[in-house]
Structure formats: structure tokens, C-alpha cells
Protein backbone atom coordinates (compact mmCIF):
# COMPACT_ATOMS: atom_id res chain seq x y z
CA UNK A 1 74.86 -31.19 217.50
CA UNK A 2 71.20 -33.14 217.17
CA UNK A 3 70.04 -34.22 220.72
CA UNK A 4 70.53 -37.98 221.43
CA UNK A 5 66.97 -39.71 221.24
CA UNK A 6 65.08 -40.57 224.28
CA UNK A 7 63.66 -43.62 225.44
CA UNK A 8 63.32 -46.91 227.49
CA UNK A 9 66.35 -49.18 227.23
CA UNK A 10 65.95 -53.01 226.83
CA UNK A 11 66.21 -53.78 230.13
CA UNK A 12 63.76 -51.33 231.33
CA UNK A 13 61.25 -53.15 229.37
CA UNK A 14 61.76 -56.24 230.21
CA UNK A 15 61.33 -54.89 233.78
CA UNK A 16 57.88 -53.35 233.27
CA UNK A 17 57.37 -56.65 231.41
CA UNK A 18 58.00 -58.79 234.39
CA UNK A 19 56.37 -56.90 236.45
CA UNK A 20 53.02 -57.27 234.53
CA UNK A 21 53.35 -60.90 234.19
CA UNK A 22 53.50 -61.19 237.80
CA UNK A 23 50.40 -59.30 238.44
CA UNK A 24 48.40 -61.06 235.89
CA UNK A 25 49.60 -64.66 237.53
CA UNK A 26 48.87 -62.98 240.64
CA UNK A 27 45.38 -62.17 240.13
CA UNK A 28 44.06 -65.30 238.11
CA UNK A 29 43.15 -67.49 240.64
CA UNK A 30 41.15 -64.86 241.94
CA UNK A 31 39.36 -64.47 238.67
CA UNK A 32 38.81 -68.48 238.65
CA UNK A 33 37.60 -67.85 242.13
CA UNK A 34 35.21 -65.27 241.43
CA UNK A 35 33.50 -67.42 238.45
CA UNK A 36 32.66 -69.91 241.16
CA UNK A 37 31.10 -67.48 243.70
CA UNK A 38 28.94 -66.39 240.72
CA UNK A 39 27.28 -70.09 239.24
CA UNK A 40 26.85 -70.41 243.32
CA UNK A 41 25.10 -67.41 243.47
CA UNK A 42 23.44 -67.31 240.41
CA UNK A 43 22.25 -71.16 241.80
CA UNK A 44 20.77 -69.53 245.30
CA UNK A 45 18.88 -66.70 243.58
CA UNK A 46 17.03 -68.95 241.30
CA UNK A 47 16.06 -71.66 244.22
CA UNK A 48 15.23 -68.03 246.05
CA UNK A 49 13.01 -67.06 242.90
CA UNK A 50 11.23 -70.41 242.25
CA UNK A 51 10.61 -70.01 246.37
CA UNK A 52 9.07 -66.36 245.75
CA UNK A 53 7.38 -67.76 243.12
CA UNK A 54 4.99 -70.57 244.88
CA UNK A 55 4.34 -68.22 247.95
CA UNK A 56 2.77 -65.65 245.37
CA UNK A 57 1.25 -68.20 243.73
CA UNK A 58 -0.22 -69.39 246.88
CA UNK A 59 -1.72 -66.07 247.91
CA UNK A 60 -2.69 -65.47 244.69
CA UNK A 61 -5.10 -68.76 244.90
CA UNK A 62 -6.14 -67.80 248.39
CA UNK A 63 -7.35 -64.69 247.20
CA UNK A 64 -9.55 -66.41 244.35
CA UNK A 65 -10.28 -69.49 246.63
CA UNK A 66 -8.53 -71.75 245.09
CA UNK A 67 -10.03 -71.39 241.34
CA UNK A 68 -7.17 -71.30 238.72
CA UNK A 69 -6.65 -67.65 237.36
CA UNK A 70 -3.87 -66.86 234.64
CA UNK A 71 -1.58 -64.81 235.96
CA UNK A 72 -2.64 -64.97 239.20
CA UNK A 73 -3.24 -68.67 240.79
CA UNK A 74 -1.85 -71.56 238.70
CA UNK A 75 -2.36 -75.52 239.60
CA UNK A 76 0.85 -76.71 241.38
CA UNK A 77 0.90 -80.01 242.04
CA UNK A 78 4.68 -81.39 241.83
CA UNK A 79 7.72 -79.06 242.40
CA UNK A 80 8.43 -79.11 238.71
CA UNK A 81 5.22 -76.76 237.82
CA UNK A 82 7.34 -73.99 239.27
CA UNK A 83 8.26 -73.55 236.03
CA UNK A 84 5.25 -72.61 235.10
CA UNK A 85 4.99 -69.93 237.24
CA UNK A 86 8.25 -67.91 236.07
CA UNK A 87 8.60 -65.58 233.80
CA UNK A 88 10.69 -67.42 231.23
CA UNK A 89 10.88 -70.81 232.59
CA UNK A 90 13.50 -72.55 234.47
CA UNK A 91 16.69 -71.35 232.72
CA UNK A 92 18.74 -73.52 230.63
CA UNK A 93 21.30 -75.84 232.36
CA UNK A 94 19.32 -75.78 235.48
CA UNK A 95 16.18 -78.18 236.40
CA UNK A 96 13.42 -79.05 239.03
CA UNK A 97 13.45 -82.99 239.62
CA UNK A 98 9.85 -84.01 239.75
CA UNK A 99 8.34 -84.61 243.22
CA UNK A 100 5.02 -85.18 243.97
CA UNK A 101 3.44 -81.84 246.29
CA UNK A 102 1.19 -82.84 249.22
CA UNK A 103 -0.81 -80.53 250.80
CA UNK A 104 1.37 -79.18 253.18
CA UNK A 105 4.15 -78.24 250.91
CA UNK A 106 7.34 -80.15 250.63
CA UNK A 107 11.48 -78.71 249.92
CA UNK A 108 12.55 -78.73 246.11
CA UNK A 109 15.30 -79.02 244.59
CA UNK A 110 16.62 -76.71 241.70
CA UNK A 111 19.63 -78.62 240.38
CA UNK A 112 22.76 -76.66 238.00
CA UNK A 113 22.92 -79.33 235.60
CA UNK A 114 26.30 -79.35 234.71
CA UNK A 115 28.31 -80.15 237.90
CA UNK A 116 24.96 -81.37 240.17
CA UNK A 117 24.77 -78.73 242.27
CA UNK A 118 21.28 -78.21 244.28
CA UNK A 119 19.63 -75.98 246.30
CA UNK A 120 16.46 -76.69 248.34
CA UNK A 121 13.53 -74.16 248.31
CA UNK A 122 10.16 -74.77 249.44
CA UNK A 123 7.19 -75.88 247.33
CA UNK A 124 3.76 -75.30 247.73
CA UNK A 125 0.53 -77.26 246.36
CA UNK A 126 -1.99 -75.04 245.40
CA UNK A 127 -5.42 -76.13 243.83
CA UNK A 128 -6.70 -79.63 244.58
């Protein structure tokens, strides 16, 4: 006599089936979720970088009193020339509105482009 064959039966399946689908539903908000955290944080450490940016930019022209020096004191003059002084450029789907620097510095914004998001950061005005 041959062994019966072995093997899941139909409901069984179905079962591990449900089961799955349940988990998967379970977890997808907190997918959705996590893409949010990620623009917002990908937002912050760009405003953070454009904010590193003009403070090295500023020591950079303190150290060669104020004469323009590629690579190591650029003009700024309006928040958008922070630009300028990353490696790459603003990336796409984000901008700096233009705004006028005065001497003292003023807050930027670095806007997402898509949903108007904004972070401030702080701008400096280097070489009058």
C-alpha cells in the first residue's frame, strides 16, 4: 500500500492566507507614515545644510577679509545664493525664495515645493 500524500488542506491555506492579509493591512499605514517622517526630515537636514553652509562661508571670508575666494568665501547677498555655496545646488523640488541679506543676517526659508512646506535657517551676508 503507497503512503497517502502529504500536505496543507484548503482550509489551512486560506488560514495562512488571512492571516497575511491582515498583517499587510496592519502595517500600511505605518509605511504611509514613515514616508512622511522622511520628506520632513529630508526637509530639516537641507534647511540644516544650507545653515552649515553660510556659517562656513562666513568664516571662510573672515579668514580672507572679506575678498571673494572660490571655494572658500563666496558673495552672499540674498538667501537664494546659498545655492551657490552647496555642493550640487539646491535639490530639485525644493527652493530658497529670494530675500534681500542685510548685514546682520536674516532667517531663510528652504521651501519642499510640492506640498509648501518650509523650514527657516539662518542666512548670512558676506562680502559688501
Amino acid at each position: 500500500m503507497r503512503p497517502l500524500p502529504r500536505g496543507f488542506t484548503l482550509i489551512e491555506q486560506l488560514a495562512a492566507i488571512t492571516l497575511v492579509g491582515t498583517a499587510s493591512a496592519a502595517t500600511l499605514p505605518a509605511l504611509v507614515d514613515l514616508h512622511a517622517q522622511a520628506a520632513d526630515t529630508t526637509l530639516a537636514s537641507l534647511a540644516a545644510a544650507a545653515g552649515s553652509a553660510m556659517v562656513l562661508n562666513q568664516a571662510g571670508c573672515m579668514v580672507t577679509q572679506q575678498q571673494p575666494v572660490p571655494d572658500k568665501c563666496q558673495p552672499v547677498r540674498d538667501c537664494q545664493d546659498v545655492g551657490a555655496l552647496l555642493h550640487g545646488d539646491i535639490p530639485a523640488g525644493y527652493a530658497v525664495p529670494a530675500k534681500p541679506l542685510p548685514a546682520e543676517g536674516a532667517r531663510c526659508q528652504l521651501q519642499r515645493l510640492h506640498d509648501g512646506a518650509a523650514v527657516a535657517f539662518q542666512g548670512i551676508a558676506t562680502v559688501r
